[in-house]
PDB file of N, CA and C in Angstrom:
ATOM      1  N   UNK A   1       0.821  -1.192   0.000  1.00  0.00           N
ATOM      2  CA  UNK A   1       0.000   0.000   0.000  1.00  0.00           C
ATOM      3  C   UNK A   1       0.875   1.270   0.000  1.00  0.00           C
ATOM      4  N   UNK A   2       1.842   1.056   0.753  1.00  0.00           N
ATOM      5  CA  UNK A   2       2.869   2.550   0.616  1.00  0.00           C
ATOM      6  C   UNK A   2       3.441   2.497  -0.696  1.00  0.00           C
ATOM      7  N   UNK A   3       3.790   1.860  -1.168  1.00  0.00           N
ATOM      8  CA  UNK A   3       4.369   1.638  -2.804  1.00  0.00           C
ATOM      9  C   UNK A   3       3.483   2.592  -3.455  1.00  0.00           C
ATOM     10  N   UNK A   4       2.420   2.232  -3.862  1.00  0.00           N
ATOM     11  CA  UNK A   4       1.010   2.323  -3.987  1.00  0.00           C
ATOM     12  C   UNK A   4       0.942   4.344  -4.359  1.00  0.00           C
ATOM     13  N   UNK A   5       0.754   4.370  -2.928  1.00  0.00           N
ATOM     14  CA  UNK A   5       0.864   5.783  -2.717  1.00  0.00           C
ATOM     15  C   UNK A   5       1.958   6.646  -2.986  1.00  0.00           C
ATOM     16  N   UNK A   6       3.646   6.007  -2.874  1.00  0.00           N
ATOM     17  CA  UNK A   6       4.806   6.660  -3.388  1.00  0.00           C
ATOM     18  C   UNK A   6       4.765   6.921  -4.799  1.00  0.00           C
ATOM     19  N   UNK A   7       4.116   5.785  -5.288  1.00  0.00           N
ATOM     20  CA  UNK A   7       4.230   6.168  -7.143  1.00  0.00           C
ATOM     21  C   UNK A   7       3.165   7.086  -7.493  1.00  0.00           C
ATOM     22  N   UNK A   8       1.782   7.171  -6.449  1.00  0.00           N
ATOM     23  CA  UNK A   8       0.626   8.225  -6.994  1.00  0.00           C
ATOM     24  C   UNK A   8       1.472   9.488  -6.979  1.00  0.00           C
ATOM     25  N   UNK A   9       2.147   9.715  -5.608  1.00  0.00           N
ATOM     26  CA  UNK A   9       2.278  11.136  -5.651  1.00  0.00           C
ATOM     27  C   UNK A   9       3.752  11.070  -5.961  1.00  0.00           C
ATOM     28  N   UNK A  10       4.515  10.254  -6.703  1.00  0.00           N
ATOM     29  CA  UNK A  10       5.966  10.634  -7.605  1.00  0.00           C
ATOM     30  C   UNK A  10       5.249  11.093  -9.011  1.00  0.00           C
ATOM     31  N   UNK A  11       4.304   9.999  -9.093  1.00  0.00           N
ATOM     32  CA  UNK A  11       3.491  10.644 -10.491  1.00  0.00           C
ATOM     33  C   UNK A  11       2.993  12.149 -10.586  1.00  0.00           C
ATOM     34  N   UNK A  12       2.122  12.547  -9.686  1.00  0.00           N
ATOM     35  CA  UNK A  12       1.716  13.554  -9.618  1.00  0.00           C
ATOM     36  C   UNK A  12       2.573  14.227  -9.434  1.00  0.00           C
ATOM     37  N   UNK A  13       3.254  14.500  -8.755  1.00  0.00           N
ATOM     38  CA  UNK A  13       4.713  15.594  -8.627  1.00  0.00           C
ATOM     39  C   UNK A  13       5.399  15.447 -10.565  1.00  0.00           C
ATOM     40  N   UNK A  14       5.479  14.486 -11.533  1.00  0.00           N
ATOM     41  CA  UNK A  14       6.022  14.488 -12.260  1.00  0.00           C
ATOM     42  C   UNK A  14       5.337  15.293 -13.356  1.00  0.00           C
ATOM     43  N   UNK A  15       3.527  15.013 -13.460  1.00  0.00           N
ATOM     44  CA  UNK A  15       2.869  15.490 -14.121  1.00  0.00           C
ATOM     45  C   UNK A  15       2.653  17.361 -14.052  1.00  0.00           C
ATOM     46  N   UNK A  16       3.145  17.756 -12.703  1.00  0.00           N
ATOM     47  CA  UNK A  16       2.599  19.160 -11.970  1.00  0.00           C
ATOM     48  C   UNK A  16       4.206  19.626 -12.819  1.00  0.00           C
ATOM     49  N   UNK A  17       5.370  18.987 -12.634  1.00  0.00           N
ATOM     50  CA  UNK A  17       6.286  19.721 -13.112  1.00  0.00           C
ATOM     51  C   UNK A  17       6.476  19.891 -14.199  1.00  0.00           C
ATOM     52  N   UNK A  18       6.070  18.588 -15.055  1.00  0.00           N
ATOM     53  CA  UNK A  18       6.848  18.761 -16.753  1.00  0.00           C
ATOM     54  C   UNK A  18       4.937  19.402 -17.808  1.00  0.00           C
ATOM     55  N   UNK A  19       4.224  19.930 -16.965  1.00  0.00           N
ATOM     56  CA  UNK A  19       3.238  20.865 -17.758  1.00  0.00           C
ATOM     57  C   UNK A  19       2.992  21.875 -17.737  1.00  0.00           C
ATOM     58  N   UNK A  20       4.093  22.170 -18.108  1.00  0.00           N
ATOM     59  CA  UNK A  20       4.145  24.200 -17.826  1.00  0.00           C
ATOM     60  C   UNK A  20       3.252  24.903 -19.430  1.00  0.00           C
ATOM     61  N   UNK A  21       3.340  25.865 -19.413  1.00  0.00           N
ATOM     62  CA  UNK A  21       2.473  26.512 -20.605  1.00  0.00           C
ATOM     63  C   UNK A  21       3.855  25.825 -21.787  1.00  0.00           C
ATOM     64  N   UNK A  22       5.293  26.488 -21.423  1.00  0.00           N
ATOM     65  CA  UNK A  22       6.048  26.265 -22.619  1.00  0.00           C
ATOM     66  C   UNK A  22       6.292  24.736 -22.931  1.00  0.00           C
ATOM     67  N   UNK A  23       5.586  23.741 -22.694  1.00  0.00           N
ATOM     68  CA  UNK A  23       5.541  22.270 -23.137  1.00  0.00           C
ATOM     69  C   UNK A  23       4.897  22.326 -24.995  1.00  0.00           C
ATOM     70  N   UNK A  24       5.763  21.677 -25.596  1.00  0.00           N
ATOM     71  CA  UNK A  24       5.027  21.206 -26.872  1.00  0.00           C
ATOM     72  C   UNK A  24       4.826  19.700 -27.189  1.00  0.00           C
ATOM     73  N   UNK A  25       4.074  19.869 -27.477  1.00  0.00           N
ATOM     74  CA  UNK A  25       3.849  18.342 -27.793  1.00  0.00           C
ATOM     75  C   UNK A  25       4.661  17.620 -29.199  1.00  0.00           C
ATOM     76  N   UNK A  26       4.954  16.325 -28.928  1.00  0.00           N
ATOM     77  CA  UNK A  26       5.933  15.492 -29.953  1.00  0.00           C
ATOM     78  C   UNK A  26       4.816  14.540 -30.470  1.00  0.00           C
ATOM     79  N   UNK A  27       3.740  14.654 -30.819  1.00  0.00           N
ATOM     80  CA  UNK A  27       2.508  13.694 -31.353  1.00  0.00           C
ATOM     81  C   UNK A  27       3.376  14.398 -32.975  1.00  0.00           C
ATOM     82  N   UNK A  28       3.391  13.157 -33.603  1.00  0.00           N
ATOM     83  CA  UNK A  28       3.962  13.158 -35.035  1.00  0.00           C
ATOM     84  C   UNK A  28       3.130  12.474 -35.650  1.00  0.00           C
ATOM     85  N   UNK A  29       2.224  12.610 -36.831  1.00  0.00           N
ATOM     86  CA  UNK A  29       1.714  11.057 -37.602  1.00  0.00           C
ATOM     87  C   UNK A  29       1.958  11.064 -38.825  1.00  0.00           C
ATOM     88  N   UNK A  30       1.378  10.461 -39.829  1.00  0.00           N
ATOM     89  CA  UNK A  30       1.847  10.465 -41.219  1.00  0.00           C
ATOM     90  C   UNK A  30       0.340  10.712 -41.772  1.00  0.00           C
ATOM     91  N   UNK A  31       0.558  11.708 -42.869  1.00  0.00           N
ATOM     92  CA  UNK A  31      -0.400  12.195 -43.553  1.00  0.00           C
ATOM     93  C   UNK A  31      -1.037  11.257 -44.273  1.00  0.00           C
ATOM     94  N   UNK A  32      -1.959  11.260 -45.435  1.00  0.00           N
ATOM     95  CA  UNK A  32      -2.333  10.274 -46.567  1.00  0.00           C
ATOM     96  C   UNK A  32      -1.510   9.876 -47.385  1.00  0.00           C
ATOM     97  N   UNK A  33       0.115  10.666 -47.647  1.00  0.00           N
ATOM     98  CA  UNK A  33       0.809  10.744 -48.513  1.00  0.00           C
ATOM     99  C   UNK A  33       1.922   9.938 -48.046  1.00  0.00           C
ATOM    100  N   UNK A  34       2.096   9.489 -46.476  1.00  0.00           N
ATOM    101  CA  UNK A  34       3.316   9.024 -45.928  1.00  0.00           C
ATOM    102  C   UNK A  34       4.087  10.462 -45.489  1.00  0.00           C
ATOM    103  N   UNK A  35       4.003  11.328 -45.859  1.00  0.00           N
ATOM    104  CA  UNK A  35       4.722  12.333 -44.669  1.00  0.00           C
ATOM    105  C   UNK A  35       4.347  12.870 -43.470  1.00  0.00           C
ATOM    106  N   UNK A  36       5.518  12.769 -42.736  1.00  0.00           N
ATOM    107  CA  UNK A  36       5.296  13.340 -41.509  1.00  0.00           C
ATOM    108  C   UNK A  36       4.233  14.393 -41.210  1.00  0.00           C
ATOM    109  N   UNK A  37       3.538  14.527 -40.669  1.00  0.00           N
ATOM    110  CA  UNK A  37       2.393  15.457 -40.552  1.00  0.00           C
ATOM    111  C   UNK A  37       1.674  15.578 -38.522  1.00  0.00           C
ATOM    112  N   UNK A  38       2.077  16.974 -37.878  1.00  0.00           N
ATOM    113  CA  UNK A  38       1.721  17.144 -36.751  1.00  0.00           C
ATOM    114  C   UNK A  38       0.024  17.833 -36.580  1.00  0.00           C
ATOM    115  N   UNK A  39      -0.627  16.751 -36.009  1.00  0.00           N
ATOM    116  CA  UNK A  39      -2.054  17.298 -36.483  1.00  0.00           C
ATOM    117  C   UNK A  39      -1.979  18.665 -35.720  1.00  0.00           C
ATOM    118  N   UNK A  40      -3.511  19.663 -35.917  1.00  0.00           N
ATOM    119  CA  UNK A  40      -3.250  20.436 -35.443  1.00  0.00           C
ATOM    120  C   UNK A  40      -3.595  20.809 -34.073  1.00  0.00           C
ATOM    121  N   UNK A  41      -3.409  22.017 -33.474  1.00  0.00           N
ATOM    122  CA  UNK A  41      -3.619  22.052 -32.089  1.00  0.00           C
ATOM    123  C   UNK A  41      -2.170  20.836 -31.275  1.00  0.00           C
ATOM    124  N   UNK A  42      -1.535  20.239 -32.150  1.00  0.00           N
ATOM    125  CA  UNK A  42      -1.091  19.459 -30.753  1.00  0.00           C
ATOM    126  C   UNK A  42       0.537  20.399 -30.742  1.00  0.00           C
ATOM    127  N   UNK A  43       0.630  21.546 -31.318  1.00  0.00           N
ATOM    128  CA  UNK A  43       2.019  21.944 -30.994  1.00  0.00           C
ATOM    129  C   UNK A  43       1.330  23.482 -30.003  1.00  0.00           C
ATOM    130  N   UNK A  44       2.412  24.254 -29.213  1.00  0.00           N
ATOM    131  CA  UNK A  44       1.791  25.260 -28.627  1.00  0.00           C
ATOM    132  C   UNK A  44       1.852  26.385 -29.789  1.00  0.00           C
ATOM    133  N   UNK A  45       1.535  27.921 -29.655  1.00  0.00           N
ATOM    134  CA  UNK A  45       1.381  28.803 -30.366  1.00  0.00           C
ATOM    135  C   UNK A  45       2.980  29.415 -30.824  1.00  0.00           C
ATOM    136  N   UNK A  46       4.034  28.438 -30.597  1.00  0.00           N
ATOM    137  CA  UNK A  46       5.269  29.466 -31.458  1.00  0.00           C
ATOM    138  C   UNK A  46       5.943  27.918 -31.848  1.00  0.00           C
ATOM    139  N   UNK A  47       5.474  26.878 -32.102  1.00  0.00           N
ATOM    140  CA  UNK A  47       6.145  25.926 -32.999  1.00  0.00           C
ATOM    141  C   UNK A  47       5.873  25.922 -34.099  1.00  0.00           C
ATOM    142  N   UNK A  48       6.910  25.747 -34.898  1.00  0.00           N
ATOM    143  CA  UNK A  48       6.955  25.689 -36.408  1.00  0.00           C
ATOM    144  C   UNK A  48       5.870  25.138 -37.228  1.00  0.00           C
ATOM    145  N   UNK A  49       5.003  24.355 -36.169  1.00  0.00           N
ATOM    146  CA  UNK A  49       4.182  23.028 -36.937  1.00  0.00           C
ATOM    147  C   UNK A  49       4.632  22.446 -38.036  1.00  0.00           C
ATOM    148  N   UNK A  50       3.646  22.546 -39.414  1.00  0.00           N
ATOM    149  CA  UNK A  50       3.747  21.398 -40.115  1.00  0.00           C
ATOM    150  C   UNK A  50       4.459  22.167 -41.075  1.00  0.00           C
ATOM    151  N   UNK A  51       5.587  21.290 -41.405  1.00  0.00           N
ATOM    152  CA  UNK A  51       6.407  21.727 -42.748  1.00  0.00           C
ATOM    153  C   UNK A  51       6.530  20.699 -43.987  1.00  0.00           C
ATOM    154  N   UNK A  52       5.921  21.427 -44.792  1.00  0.00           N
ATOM    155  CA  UNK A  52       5.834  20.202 -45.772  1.00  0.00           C
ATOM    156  C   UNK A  52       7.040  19.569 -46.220  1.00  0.00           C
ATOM    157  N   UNK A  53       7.378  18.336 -46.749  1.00  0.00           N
ATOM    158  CA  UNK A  53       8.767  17.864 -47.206  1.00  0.00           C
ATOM    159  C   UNK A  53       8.046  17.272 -48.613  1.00  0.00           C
ATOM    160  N   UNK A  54       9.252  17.897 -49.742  1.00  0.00           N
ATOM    161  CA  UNK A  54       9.315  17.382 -50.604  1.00  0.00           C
ATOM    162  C   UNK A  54       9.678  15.863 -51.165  1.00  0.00           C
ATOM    163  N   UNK A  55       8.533  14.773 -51.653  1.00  0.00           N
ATOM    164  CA  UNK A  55       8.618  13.783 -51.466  1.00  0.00           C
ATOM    165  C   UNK A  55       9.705  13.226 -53.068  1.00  0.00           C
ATOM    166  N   UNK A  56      10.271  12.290 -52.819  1.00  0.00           N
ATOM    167  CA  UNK A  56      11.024  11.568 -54.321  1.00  0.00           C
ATOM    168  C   UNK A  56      10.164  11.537 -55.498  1.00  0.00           C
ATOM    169  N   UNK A  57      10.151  12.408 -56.578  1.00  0.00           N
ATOM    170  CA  UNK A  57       9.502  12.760 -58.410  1.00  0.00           C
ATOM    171  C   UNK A  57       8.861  14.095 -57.366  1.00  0.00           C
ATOM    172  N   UNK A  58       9.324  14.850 -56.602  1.00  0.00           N
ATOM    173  CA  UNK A  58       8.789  16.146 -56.096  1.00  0.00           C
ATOM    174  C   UNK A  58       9.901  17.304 -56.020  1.00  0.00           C
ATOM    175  N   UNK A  59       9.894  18.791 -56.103  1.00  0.00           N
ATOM    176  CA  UNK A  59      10.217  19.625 -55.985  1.00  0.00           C
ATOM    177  C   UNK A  59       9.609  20.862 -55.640  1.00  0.00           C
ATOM    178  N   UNK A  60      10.822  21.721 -54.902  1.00  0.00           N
ATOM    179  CA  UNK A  60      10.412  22.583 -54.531  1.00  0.00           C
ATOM    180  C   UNK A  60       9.937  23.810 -55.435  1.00  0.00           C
ATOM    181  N   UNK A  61       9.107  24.579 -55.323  1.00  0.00           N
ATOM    182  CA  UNK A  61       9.350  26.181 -56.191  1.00  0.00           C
ATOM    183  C   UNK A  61       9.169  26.871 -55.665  1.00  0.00           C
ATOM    184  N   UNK A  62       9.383  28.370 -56.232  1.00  0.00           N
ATOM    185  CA  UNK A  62       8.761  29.817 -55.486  1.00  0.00           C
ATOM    186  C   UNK A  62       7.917  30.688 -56.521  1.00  0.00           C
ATOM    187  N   UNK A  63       6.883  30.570 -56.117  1.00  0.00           N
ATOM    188  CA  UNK A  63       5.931  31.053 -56.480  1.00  0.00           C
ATOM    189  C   UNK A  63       6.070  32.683 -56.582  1.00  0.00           C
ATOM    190  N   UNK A  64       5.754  33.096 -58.176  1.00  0.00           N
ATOM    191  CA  UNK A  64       5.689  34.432 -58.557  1.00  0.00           C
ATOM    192  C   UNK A  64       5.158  35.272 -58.779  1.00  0.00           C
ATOM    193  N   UNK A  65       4.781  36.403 -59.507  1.00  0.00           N
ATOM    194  CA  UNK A  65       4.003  37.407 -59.066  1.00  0.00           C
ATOM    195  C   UNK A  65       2.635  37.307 -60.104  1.00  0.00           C
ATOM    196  N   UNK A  66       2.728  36.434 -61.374  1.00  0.00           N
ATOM    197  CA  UNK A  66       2.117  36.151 -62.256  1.00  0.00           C
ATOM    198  C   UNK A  66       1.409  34.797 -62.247  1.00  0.00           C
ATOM    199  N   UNK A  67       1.822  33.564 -61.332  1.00  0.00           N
ATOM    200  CA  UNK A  67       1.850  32.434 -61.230  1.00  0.00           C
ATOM    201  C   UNK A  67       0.450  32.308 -60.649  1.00  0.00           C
ATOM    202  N   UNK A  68      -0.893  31.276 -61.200  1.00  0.00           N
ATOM    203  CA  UNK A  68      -1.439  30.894 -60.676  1.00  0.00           C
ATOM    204  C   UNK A  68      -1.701  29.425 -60.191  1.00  0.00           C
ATOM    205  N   UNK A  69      -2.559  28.670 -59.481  1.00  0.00           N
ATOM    206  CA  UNK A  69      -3.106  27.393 -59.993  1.00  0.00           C
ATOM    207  C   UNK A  69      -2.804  26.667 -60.732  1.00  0.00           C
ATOM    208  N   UNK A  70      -3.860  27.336 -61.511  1.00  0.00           N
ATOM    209  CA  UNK A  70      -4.406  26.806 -63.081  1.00  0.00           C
ATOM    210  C   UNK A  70      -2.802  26.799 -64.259  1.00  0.00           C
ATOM    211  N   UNK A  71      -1.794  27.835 -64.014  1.00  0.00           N
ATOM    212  CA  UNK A  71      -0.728  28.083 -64.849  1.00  0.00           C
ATOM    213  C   UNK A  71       0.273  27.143 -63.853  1.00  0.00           C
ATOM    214  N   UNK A  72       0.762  26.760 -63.025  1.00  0.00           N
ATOM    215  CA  UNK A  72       1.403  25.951 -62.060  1.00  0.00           C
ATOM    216  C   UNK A  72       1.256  24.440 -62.234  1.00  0.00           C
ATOM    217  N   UNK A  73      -0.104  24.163 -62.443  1.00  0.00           N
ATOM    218  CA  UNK A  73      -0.680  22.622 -63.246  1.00  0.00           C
ATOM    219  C   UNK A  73      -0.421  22.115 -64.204  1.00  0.00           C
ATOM    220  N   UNK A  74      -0.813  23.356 -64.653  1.00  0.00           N
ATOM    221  CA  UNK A  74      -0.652  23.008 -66.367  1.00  0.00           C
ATOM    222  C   UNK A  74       0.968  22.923 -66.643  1.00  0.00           C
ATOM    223  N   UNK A  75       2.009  23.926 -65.709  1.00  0.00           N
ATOM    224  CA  UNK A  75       3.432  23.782 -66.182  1.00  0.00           C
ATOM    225  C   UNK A  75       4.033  22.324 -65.720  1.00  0.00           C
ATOM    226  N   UNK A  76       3.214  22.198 -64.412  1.00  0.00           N
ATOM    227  CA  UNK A  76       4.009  20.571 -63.976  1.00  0.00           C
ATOM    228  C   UNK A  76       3.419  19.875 -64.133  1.00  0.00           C
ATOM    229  N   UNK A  77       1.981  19.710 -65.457  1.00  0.00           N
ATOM    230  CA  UNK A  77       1.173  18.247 -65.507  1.00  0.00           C
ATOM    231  C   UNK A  77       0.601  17.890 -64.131  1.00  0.00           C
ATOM    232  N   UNK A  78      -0.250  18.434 -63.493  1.00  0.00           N
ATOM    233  CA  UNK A  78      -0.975  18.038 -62.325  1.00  0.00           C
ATOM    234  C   UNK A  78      -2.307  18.354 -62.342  1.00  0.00           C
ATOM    235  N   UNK A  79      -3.293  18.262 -61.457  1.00  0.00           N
ATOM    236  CA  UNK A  79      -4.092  19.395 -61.072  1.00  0.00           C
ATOM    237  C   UNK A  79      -4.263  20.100 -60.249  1.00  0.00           C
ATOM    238  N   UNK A  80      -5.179  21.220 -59.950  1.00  0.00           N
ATOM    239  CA  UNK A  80      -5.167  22.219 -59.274  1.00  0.00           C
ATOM    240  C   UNK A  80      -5.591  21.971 -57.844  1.00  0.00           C
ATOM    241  N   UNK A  81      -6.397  20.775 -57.901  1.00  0.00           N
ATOM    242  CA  UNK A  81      -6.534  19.965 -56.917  1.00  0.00           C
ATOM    243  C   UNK A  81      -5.586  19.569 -55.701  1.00  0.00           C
ATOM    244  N   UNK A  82      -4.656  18.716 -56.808  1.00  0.00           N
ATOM    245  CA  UNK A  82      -3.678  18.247 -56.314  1.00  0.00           C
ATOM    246  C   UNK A  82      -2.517  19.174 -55.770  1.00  0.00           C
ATOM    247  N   UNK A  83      -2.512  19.861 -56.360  1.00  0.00           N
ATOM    248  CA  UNK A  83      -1.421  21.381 -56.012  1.00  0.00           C
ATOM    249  C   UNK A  83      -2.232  21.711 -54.533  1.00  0.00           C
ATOM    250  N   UNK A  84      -3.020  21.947 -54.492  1.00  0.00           N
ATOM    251  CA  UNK A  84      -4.279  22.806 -53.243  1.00  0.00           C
ATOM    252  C   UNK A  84      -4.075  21.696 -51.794  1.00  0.00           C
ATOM    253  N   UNK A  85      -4.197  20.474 -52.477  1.00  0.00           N
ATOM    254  CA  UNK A  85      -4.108  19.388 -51.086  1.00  0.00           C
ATOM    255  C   UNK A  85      -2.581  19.138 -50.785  1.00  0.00           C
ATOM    256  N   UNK A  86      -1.968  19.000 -51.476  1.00  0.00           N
ATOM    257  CA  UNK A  86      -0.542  18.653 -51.230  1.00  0.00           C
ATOM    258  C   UNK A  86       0.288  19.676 -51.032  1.00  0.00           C
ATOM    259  N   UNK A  87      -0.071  20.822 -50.694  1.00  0.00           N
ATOM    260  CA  UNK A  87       0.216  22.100 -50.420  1.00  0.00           C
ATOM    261  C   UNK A  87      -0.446  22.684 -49.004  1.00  0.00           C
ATOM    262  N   UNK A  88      -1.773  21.869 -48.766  1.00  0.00           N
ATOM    263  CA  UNK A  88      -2.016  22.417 -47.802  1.00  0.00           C
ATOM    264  C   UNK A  88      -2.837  23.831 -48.034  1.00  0.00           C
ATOM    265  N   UNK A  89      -3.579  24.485 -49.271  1.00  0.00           N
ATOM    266  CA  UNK A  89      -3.697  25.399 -49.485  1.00  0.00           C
ATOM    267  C   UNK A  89      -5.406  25.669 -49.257  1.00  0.00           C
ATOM    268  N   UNK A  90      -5.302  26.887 -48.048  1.00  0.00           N
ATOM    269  CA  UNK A  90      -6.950  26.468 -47.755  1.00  0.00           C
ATOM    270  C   UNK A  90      -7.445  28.003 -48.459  1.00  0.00           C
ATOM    271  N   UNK A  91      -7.094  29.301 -48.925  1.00  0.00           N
ATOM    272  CA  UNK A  91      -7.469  29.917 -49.390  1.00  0.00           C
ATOM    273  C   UNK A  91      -6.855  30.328 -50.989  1.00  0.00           C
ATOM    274  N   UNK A  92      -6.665  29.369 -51.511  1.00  0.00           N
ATOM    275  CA  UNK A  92      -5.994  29.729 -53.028  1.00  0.00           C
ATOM    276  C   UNK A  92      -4.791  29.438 -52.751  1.00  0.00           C
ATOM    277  N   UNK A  93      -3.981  30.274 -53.958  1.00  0.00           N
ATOM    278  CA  UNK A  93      -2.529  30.496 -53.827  1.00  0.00           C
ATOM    279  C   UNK A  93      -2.128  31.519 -53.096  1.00  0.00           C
ATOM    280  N   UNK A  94      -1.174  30.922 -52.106  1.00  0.00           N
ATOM    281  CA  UNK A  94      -0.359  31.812 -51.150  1.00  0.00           C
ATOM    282  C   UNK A  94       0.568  33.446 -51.605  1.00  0.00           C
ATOM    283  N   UNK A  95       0.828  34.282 -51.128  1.00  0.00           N
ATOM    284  CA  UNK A  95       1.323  35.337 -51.967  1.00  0.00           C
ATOM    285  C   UNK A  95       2.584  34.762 -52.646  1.00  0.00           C
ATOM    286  N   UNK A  96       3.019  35.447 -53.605  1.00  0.00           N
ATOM    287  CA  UNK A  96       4.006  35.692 -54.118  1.00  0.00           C
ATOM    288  C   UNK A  96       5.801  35.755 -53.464  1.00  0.00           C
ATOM    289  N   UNK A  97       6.473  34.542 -53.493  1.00  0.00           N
ATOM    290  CA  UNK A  97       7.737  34.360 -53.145  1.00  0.00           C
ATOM    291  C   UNK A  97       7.182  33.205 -52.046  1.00  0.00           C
ATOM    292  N   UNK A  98       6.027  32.500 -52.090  1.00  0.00           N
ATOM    293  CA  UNK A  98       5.895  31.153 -51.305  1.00  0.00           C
ATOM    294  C   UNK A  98       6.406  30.030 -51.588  1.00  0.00           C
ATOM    295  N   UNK A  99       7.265  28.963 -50.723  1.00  0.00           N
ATOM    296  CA  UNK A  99       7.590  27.693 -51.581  1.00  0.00           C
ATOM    297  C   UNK A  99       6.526  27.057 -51.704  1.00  0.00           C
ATOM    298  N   UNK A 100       6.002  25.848 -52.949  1.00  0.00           N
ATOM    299  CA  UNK A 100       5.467  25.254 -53.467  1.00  0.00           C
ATOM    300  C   UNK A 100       6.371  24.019 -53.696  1.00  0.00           C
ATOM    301  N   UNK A 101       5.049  22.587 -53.073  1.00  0.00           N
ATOM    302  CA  UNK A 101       5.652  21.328 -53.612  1.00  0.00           C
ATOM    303  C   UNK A 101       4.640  21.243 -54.967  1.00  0.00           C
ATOM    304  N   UNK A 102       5.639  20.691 -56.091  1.00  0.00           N
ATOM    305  CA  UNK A 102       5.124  20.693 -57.420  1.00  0.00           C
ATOM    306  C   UNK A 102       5.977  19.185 -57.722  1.00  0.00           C
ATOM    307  N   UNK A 103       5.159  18.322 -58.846  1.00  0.00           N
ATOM    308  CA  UNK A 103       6.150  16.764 -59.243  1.00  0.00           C
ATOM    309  C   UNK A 103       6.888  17.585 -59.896  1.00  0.00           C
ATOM    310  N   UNK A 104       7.894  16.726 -60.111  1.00  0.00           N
ATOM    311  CA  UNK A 104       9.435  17.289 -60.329  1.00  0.00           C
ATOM    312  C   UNK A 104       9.201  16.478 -62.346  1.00  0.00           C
ATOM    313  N   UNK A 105       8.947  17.418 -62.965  1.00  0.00           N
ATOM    314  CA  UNK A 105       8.899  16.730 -64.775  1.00  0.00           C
ATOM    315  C   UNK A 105      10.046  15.894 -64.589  1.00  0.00           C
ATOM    316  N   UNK A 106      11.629  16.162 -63.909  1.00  0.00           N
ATOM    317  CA  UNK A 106      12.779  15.507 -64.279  1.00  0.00           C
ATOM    318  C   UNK A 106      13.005  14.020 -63.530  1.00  0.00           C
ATOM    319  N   UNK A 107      11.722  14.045 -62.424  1.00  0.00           N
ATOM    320  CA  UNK A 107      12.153  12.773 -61.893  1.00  0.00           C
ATOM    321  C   UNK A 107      11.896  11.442 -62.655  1.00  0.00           C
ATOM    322  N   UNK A 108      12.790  10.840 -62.543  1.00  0.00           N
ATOM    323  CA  UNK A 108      12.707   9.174 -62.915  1.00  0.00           C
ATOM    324  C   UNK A 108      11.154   8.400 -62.635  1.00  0.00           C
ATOM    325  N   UNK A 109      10.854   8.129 -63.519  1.00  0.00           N
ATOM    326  CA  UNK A 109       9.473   7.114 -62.751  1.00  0.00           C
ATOM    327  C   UNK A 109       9.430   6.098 -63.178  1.00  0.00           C
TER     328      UNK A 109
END
């Protein structure tokens, strides 16, 4: 019974110390795509969260001042769809000088 009670309150003493506001959480899962993906809400308000990684027949770009969608698709054979989800893009295209994952025309398939 003292056991019992030493581990309730070693526990509790462990839980009271390591949950301060500046705790982030390490919950990692994998998206639909196989990349790493931190759902949301589980990091606090100044972590990086989710950064997309460019997957193998993928590349990066930077998006320009003329560049839409519809012209971004059509240059890398995709759709606009696919650009929007695999981007993460919940109001259109992001401003101008954003990176963009786009398939890479040069990769091997």
């Amino acid at each position: 019974m003292r056991n019992i009670l030493f581990m309730l309150s070693f526990a509790s003493v462990l839980l009271l110390v390591g949950c301060g506001d500046e705790r982030q959480s390490m919950k990692v899962t994998q998206d639909k795509g196989g990349h790493a993906y931190i759902p949301d809400g589980a990091g606090s308000g100044n972590a990086l969260g989710n950064v997309r990684v460019a997957a193998d027949g993928e590349k990066y770009i930077t998006t320009g001042a003329k560049d839409t969608l519809t012209s971004l698709a059509k240059q890398f054979n995709t759709t606009v769809e696919w650009l929007i989800k695999r981007n993460d893009l919940k109001n259109g295209l992001p401003a101008p000088g954003t990176n963009l994952i786009v398939p890479d025309p040069n990769a091997k398939r």
